[in-house]
C-alpha atoms as a PDB file:
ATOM      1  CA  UNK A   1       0.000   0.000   0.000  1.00  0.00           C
ATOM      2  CA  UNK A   2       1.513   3.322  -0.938  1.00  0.00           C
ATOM      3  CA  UNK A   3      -0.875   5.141   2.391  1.00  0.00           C
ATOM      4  CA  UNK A   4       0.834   2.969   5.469  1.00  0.00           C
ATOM      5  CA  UNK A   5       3.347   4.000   7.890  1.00  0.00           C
ATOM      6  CA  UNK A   6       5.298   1.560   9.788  1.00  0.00           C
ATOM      7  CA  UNK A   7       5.669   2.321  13.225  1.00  0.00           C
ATOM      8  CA  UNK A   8       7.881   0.242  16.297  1.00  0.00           C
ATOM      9  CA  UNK A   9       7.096   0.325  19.855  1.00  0.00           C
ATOM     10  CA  UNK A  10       8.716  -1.158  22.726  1.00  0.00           C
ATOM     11  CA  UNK A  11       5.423  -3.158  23.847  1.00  0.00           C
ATOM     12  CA  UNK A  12       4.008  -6.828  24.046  1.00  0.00           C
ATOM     13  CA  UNK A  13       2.349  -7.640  20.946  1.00  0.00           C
ATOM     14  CA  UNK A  14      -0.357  -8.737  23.214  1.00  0.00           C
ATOM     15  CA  UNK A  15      -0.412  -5.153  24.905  1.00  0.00           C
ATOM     16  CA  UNK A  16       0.148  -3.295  21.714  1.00  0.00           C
ATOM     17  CA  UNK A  17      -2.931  -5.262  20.159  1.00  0.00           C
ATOM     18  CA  UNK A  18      -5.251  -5.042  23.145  1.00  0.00           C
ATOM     19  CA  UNK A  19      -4.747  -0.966  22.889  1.00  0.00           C
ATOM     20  CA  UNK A  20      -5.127  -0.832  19.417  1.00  0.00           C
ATOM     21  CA  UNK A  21      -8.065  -3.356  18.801  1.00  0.00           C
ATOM     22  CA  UNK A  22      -9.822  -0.624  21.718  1.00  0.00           C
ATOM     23  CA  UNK A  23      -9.235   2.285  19.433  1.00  0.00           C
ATOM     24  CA  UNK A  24     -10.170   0.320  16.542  1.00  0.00           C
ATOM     25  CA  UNK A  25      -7.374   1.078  14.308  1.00  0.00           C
ATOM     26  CA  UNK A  26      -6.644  -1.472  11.203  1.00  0.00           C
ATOM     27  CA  UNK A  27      -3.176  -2.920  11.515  1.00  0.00           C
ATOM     28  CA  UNK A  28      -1.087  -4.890   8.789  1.00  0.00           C
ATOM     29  CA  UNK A  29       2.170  -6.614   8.292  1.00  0.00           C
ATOM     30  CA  UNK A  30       3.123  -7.260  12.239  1.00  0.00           C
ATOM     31  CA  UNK A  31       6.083  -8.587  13.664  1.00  0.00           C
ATOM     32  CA  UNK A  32       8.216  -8.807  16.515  1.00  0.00           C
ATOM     33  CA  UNK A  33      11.463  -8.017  17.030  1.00  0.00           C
ATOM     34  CA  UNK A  34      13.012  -8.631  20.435  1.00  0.00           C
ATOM     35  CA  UNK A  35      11.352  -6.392  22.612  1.00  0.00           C
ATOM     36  CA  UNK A  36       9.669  -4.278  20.135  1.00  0.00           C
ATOM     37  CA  UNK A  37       6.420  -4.963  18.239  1.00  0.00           C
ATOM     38  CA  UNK A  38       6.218  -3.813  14.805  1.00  0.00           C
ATOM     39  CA  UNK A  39       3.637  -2.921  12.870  1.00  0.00           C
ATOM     40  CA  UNK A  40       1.737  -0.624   9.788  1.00  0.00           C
ATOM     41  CA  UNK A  41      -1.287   1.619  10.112  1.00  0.00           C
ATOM     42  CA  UNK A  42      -2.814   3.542   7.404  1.00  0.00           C
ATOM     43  CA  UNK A  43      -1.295   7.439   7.671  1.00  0.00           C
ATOM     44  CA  UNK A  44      -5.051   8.953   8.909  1.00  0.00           C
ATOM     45  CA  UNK A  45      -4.427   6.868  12.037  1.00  0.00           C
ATOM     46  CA  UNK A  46      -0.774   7.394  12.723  1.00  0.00           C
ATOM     47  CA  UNK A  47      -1.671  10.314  15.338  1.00  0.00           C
ATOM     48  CA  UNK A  48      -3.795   8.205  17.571  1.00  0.00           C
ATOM     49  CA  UNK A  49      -0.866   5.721  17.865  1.00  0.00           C
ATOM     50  CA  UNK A  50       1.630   8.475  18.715  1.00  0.00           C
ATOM     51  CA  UNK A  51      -1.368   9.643  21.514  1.00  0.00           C
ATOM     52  CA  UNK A  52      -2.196   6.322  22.476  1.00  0.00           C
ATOM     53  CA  UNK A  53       1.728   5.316  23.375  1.00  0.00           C
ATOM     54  CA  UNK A  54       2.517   8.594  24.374  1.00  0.00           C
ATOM     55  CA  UNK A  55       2.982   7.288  27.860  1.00  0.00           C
ATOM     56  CA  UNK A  56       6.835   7.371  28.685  1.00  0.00           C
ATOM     57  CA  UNK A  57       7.037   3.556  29.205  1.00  0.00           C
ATOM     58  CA  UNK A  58       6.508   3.330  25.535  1.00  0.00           C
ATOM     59  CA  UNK A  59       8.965   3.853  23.134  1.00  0.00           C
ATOM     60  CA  UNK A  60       7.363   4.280  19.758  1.00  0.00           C
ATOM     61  CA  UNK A  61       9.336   5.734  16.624  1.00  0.00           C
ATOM     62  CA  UNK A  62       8.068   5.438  12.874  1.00  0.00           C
ATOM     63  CA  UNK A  63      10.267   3.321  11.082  1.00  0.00           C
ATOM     64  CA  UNK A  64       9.142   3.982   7.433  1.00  0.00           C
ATOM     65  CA  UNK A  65       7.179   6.354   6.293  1.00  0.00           C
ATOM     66  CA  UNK A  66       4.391   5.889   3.536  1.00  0.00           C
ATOM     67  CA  UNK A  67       5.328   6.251  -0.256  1.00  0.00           C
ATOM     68  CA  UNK A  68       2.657   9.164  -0.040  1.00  0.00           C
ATOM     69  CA  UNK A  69       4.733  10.644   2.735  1.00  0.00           C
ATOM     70  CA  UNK A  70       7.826  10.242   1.720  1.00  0.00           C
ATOM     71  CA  UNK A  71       6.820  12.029  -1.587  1.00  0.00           C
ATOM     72  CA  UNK A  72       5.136  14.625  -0.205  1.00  0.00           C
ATOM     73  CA  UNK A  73       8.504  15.582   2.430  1.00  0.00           C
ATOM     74  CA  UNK A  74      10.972  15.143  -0.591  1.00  0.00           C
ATOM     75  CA  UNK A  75       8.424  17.793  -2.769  1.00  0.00           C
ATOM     76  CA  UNK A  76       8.493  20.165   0.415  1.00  0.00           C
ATOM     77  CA  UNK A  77      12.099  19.704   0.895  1.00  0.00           C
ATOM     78  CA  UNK A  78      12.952  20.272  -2.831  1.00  0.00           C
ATOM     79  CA  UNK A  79       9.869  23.665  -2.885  1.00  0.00           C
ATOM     80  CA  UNK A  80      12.852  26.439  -3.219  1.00  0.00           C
ATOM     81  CA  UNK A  81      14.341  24.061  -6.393  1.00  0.00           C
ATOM     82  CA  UNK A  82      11.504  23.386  -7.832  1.00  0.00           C
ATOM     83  CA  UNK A  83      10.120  27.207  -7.339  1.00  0.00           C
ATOM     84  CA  UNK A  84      13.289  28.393  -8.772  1.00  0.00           C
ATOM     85  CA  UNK A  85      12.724  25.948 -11.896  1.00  0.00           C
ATOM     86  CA  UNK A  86       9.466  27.317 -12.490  1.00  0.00           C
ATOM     87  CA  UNK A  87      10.909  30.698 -11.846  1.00  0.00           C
ATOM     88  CA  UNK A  88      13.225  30.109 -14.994  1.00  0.00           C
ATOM     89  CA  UNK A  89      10.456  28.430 -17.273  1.00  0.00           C
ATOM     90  CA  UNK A  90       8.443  31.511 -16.667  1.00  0.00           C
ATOM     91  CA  UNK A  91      11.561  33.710 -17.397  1.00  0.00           C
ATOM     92  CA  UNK A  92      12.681  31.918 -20.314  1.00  0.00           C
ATOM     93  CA  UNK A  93       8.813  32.187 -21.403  1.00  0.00           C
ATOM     94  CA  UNK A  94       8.613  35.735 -20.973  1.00  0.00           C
ATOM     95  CA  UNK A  95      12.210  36.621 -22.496  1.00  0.00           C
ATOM     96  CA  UNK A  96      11.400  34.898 -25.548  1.00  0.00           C
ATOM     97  CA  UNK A  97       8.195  36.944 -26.026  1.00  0.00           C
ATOM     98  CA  UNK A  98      10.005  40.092 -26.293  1.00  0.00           C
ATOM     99  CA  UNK A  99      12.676  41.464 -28.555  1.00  0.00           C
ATOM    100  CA  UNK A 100      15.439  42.984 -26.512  1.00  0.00           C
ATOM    101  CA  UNK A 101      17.919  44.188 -29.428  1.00  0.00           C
ATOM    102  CA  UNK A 102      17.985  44.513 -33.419  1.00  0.00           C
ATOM    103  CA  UNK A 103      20.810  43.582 -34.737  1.00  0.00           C
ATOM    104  CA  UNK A 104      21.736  44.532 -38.596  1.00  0.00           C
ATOM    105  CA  UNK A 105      24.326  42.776 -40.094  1.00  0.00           C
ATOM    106  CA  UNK A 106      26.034  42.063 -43.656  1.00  0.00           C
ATOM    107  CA  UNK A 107      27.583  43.893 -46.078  1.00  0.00           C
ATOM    108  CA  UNK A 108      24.377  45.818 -45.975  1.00  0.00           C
ATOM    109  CA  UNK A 109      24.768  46.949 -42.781  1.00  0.00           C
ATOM    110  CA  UNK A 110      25.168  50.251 -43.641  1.00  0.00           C
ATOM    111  CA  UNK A 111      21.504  50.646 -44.099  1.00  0.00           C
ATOM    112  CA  UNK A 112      21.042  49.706 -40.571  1.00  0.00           C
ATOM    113  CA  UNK A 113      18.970  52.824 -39.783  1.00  0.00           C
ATOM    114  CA  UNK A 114      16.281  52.204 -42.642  1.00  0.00           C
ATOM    115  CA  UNK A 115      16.649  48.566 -41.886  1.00  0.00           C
ATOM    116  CA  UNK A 116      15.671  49.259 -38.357  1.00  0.00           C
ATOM    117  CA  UNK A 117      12.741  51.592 -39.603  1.00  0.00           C
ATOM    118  CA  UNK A 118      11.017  48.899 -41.529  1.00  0.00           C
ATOM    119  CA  UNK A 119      11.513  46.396 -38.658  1.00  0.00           C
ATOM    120  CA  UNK A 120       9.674  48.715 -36.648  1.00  0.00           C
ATOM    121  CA  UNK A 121       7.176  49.370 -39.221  1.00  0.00           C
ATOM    122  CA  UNK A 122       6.518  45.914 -39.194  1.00  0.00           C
ATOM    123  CA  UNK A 123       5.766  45.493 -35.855  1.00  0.00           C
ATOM    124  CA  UNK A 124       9.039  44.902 -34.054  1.00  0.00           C
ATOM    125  CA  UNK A 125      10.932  47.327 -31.167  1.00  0.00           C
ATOM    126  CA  UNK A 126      13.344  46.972 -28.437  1.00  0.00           C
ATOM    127  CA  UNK A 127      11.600  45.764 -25.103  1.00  0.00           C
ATOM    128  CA  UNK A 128       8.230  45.093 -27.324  1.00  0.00           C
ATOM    129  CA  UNK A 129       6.214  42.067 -27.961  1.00  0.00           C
ATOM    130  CA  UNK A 130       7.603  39.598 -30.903  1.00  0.00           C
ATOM    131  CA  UNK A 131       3.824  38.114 -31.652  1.00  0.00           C
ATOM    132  CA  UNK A 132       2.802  41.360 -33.607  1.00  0.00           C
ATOM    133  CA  UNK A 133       5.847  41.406 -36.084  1.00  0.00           C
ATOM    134  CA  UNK A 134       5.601  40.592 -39.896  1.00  0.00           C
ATOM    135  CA  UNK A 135       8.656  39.074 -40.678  1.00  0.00           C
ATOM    136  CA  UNK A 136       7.215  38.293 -44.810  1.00  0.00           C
ATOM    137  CA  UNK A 137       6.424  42.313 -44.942  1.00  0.00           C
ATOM    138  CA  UNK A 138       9.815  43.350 -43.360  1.00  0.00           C
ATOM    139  CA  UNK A 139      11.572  41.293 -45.510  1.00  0.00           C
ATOM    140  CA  UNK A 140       9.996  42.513 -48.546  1.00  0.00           C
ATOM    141  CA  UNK A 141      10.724  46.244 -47.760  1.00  0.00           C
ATOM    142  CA  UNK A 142      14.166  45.634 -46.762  1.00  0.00           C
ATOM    143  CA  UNK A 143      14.928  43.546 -50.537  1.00  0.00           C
ATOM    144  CA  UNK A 144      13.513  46.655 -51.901  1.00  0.00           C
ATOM    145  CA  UNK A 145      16.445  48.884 -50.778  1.00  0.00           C
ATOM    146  CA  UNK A 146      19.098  50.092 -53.593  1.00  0.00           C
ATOM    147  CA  UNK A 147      21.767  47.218 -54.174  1.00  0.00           C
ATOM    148  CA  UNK A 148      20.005  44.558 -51.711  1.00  0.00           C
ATOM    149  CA  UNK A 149      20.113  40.964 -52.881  1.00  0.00           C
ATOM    150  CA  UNK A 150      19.334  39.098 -49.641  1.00  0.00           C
ATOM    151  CA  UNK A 151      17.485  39.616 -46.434  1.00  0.00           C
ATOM    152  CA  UNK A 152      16.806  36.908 -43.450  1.00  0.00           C
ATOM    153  CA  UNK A 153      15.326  37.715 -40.592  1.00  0.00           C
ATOM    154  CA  UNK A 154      15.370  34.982 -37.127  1.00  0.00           C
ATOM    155  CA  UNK A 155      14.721  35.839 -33.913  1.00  0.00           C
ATOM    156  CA  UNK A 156      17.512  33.913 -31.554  1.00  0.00           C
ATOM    157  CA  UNK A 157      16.342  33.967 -27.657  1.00  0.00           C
ATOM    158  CA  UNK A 158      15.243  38.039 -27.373  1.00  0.00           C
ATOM    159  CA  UNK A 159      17.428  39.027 -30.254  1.00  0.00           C
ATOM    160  CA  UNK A 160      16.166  39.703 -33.704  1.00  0.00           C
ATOM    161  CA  UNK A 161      19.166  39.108 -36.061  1.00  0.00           C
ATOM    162  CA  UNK A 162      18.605  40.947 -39.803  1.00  0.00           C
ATOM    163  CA  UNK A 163      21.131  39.688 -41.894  1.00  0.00           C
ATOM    164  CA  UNK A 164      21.278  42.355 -45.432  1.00  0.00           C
ATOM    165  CA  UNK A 165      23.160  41.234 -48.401  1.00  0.00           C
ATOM    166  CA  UNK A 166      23.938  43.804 -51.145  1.00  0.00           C
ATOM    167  CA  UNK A 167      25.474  43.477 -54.494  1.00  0.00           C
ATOM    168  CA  UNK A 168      29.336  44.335 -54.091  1.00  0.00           C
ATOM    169  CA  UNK A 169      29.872  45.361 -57.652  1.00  0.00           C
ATOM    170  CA  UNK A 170      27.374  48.690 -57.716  1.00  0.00           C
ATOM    171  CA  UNK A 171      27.799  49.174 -53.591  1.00  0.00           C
ATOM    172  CA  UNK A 172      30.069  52.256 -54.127  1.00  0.00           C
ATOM    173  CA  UNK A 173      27.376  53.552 -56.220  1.00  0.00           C
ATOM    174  CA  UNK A 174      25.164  55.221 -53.876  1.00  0.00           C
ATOM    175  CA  UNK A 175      24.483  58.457 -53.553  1.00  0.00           C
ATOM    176  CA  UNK A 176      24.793  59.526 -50.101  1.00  0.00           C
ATOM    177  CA  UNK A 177      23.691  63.217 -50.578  1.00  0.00           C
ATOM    178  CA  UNK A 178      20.065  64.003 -50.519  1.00  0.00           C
ATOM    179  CA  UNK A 179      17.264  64.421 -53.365  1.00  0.00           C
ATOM    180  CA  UNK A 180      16.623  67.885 -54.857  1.00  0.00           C
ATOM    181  CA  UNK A 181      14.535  69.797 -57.046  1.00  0.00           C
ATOM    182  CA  UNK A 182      16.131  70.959 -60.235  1.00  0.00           C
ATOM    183  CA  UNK A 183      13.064  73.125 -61.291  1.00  0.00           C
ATOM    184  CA  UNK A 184       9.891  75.098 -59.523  1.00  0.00           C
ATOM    185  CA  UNK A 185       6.718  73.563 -59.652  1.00  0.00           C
ATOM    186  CA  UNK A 186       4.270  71.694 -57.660  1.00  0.00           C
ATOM    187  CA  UNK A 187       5.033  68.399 -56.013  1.00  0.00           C
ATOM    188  CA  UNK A 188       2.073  65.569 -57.058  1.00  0.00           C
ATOM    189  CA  UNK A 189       3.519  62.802 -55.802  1.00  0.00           C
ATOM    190  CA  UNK A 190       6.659  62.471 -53.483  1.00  0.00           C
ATOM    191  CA  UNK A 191       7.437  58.588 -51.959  1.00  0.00           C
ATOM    192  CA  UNK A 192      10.578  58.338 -49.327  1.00  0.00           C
ATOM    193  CA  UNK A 193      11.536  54.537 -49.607  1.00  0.00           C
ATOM    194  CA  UNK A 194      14.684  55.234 -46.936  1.00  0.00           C
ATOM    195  CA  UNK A 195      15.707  59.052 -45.409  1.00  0.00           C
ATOM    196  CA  UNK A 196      12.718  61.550 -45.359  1.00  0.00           C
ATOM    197  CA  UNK A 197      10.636  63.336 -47.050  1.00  0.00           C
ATOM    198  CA  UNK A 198      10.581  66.831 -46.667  1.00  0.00           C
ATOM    199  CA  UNK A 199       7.804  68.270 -48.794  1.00  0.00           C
ATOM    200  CA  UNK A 200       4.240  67.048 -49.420  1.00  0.00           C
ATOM    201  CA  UNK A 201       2.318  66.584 -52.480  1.00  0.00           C
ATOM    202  CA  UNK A 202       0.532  69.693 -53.774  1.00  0.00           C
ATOM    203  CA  UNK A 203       3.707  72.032 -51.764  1.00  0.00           C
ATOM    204  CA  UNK A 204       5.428  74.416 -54.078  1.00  0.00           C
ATOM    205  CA  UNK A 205       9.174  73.877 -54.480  1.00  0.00           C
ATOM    206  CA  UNK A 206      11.767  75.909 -56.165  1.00  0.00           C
ATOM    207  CA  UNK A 207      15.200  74.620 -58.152  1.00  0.00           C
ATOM    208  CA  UNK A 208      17.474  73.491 -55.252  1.00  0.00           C
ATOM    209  CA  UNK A 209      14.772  72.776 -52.490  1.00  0.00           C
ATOM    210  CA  UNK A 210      15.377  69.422 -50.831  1.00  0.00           C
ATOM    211  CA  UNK A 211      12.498  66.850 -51.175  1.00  0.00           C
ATOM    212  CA  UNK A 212      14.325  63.488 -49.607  1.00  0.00           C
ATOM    213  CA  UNK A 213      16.512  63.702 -47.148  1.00  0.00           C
ATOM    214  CA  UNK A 214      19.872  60.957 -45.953  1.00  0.00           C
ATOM    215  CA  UNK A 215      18.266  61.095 -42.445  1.00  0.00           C
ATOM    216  CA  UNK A 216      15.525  58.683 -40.479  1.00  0.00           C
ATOM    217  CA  UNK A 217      13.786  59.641 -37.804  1.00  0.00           C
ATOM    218  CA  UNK A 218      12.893  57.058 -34.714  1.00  0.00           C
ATOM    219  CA  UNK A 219      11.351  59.052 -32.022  1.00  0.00           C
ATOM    220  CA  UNK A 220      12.816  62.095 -31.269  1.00  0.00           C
ATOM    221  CA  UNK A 221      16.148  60.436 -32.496  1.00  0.00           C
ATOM    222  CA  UNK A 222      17.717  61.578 -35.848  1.00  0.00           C
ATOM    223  CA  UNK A 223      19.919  59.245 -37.184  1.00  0.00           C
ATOM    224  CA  UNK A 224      21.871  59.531 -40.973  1.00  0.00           C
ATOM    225  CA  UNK A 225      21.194  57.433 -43.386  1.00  0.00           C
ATOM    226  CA  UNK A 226      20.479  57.224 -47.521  1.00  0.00           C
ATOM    227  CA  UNK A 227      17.815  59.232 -49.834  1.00  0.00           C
ATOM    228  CA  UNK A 228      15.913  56.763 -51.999  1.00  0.00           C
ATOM    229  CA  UNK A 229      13.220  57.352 -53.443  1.00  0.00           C
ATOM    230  CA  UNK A 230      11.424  59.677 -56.211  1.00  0.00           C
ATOM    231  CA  UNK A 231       9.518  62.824 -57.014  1.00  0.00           C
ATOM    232  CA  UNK A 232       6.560  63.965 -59.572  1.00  0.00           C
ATOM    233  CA  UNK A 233       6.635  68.174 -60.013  1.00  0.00           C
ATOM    234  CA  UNK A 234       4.264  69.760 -62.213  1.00  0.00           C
ATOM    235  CA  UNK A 235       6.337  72.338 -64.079  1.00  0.00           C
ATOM    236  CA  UNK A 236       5.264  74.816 -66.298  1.00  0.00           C
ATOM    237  CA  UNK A 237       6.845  75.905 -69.505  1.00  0.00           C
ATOM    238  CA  UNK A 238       7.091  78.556 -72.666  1.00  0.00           C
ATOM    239  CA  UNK A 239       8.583  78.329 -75.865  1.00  0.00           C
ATOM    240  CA  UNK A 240       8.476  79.793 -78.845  1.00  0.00           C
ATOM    241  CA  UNK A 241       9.125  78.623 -82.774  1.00  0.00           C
ATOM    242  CA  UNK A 242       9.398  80.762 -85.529  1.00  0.00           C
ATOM    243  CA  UNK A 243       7.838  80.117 -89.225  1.00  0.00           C
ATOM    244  CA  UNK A 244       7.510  81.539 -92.551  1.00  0.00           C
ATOM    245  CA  UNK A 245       3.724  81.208 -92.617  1.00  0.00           C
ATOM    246  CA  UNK A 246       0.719  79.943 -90.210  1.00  0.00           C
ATOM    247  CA  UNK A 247      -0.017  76.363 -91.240  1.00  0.00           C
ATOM    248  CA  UNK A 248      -1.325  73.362 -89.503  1.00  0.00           C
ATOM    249  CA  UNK A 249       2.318  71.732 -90.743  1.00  0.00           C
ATOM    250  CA  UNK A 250       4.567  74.588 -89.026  1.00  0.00           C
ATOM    251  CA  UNK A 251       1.813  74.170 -85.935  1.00  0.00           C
ATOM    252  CA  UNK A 252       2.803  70.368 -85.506  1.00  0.00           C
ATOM    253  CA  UNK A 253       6.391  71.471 -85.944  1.00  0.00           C
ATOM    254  CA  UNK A 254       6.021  74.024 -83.240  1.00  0.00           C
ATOM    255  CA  UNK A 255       4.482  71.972 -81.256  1.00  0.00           C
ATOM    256  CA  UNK A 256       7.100  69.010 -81.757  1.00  0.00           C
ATOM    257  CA  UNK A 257       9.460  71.170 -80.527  1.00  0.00           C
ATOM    258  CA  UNK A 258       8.747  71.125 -76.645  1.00  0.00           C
ATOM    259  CA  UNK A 259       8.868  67.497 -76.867  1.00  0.00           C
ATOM    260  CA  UNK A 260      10.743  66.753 -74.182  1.00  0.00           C
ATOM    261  CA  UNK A 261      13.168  63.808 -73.140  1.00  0.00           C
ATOM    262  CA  UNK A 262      12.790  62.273 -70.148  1.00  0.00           C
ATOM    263  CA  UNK A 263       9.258  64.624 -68.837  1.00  0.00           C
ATOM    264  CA  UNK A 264       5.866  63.884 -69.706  1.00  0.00           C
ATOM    265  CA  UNK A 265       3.579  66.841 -71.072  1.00  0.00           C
ATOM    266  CA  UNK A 266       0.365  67.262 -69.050  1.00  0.00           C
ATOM    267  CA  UNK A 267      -1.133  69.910 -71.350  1.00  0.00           C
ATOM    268  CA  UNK A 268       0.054  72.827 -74.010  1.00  0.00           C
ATOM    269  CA  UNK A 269      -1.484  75.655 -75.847  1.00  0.00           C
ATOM    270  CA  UNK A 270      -0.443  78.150 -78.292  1.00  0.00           C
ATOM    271  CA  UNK A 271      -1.180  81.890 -79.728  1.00  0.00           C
ATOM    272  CA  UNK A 272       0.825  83.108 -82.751  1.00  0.00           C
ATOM    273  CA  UNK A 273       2.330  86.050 -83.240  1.00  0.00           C
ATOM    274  CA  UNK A 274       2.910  88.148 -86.615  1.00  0.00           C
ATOM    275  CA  UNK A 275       6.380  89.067 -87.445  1.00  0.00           C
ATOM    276  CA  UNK A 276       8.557  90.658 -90.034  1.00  0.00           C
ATOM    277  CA  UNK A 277       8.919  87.745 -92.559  1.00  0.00           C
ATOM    278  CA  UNK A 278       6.773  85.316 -90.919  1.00  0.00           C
ATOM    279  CA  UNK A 279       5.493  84.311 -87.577  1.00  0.00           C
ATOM    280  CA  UNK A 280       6.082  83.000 -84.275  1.00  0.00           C
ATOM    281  CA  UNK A 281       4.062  80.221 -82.262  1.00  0.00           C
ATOM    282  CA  UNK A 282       4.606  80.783 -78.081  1.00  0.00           C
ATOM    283  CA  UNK A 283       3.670  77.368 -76.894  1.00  0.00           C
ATOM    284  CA  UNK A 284       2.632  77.486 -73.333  1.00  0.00           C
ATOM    285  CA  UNK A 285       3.028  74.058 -71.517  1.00  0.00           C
ATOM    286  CA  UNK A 286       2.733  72.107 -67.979  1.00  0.00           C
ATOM    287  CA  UNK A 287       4.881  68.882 -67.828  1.00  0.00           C
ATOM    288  CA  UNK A 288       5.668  66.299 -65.087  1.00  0.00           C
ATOM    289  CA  UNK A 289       9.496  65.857 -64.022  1.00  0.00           C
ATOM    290  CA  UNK A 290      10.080  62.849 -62.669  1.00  0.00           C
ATOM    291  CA  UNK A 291      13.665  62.484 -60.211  1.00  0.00           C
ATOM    292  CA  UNK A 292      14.818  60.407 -58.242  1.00  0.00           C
ATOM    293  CA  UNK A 293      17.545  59.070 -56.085  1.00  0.00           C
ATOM    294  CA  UNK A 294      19.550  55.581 -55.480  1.00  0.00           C
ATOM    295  CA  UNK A 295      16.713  53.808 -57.746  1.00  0.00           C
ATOM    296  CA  UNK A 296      18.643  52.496 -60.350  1.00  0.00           C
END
């Protein structure tokens, strides 16, 4: 039985079994052994033994505890260890929840502060949560960057370890300097893929105004970085062509003429002037310029 204690007393078994019989406490397994009797009783009743041979004539010890008992003392005695175990489970738990540090790494580490923006874009900080991070999204954005070729993100205990890969052969090509406006217009469309954008679409900008940045921003911290990204201004434009005669052929050649290379025209318009030996078409134009930075 794993619930019996075993129990001497120096006692008759006679004696021993008269007093016990009275109480009317089960025995098992009895013996005797020289002047002691020996015997089992089930744990609930080993505190009427002790009271019932409490008299000093009787010597009465418990020779072996119950399994139950023995269990139970080695479980108290061990509480601290195993407290301390759970302690460290619970730690472990916890610490492994959270990210602690980003760490960028690879020879494209040195776009460790727009790395680090994207990571927390993506749901990642220092001393935050792991559960809400998108690793797929994070590791899209950062593959995105000028030059990148690889990206892997794993999370090792509360570390988060971004390892960046960038083609060697056009590294030294980046531009470290920001993105500015080489005309006036209005911005329609401005997007800051790393550094920051400092105008808005529908802002007015003037030749030389910056519209990205080389910096990030995390908090109130300003850290350097690269400008990549583009810009759409809405420009406006006059030209004017000169022709013998008015005719819809020197129109289309006047009009040809503020083609341009690499803008798009929005919208143009004309009015003709009379001149000694011929005339002159003023074209009046808008066109989009498109720039950009660190895209190729």
């Amino acid at each position: 039985m794993t619930d019996t204690t075993k129990i001497a007393v120096t006692s008759t078994a006679e004696a021993a079994l008269k007093k016990l019989k009275k109480a009317e406490i089960a025995i098992y397994g009895c013996k005797k052994d020289g002047t002691r009797f020996i015997f089992s009783v089930k744990d609930k009743d080993v505190k009427k033994v002790f009271a019932i041979f409490a008299k000093p004539c009787y010597n009465i010890s418990v020779q072996v505890q119950s399994r139950r008992n023995r269990f139970l003392t080695r479980l108290l005695n061990r509480a601290g260890l195993i407290a301390g175990g759970f302690l460290f489970a619970a730690i472990a738990i916890i610490s492994n929840s959270f990210v602690f540090k980003i760490t960028v790494s690879g020879s494209g580490s040195y776009l460790s502060p727009e790395v680090k923006r994207i990571i927390y874009e993506s749901g990642a900080k220092e001393f935050s949560f792991y559960s809400g991070f998108d690793a797929p999204v994070a590791t899209g954005k950062i593959l995105a960057l000028p030059q990148v070729t690889f990206c892997n993100i794993q999370k090792r205990g509360s570390i988060l370890y971004v390892d960046v890969q960038v083609d060697e052969e056009h590294h030294g090509s980046v531009l470290r300097s920001p993105l500015l406006s080489n005309a006036d217009g209005i911005v329609k469309n401005i997007v800051a893929i790393c550094g920051t954008a400092e105008v808005s679409a529908g802002d007015k900008v003037q030749n030389g105004d910056t519209l990205i940045s080389a910096y990030t921003v995390a908090g109130e911290t300003r850290t350097p970085s690269i400008a990549v990204g583009y810009a759409e201004i809405e420009c406006a434009g006059r030209a004017e062509y000169f022709a013998q005669a008015e005719s819809d052929e020197a129109l289309k050649q006047a009009y040809s003429s503020v083609i341009l290379e690499s803008d798009e025209i929005i919208n143009r318009s004309h009015t003709v002037n009379q001149v000694e030996d011929g005339v002159v078409y003023v074209i009046d134009f808008t066109y989009l310029r498109k720039l950009s930075i660190n895209m190729q």
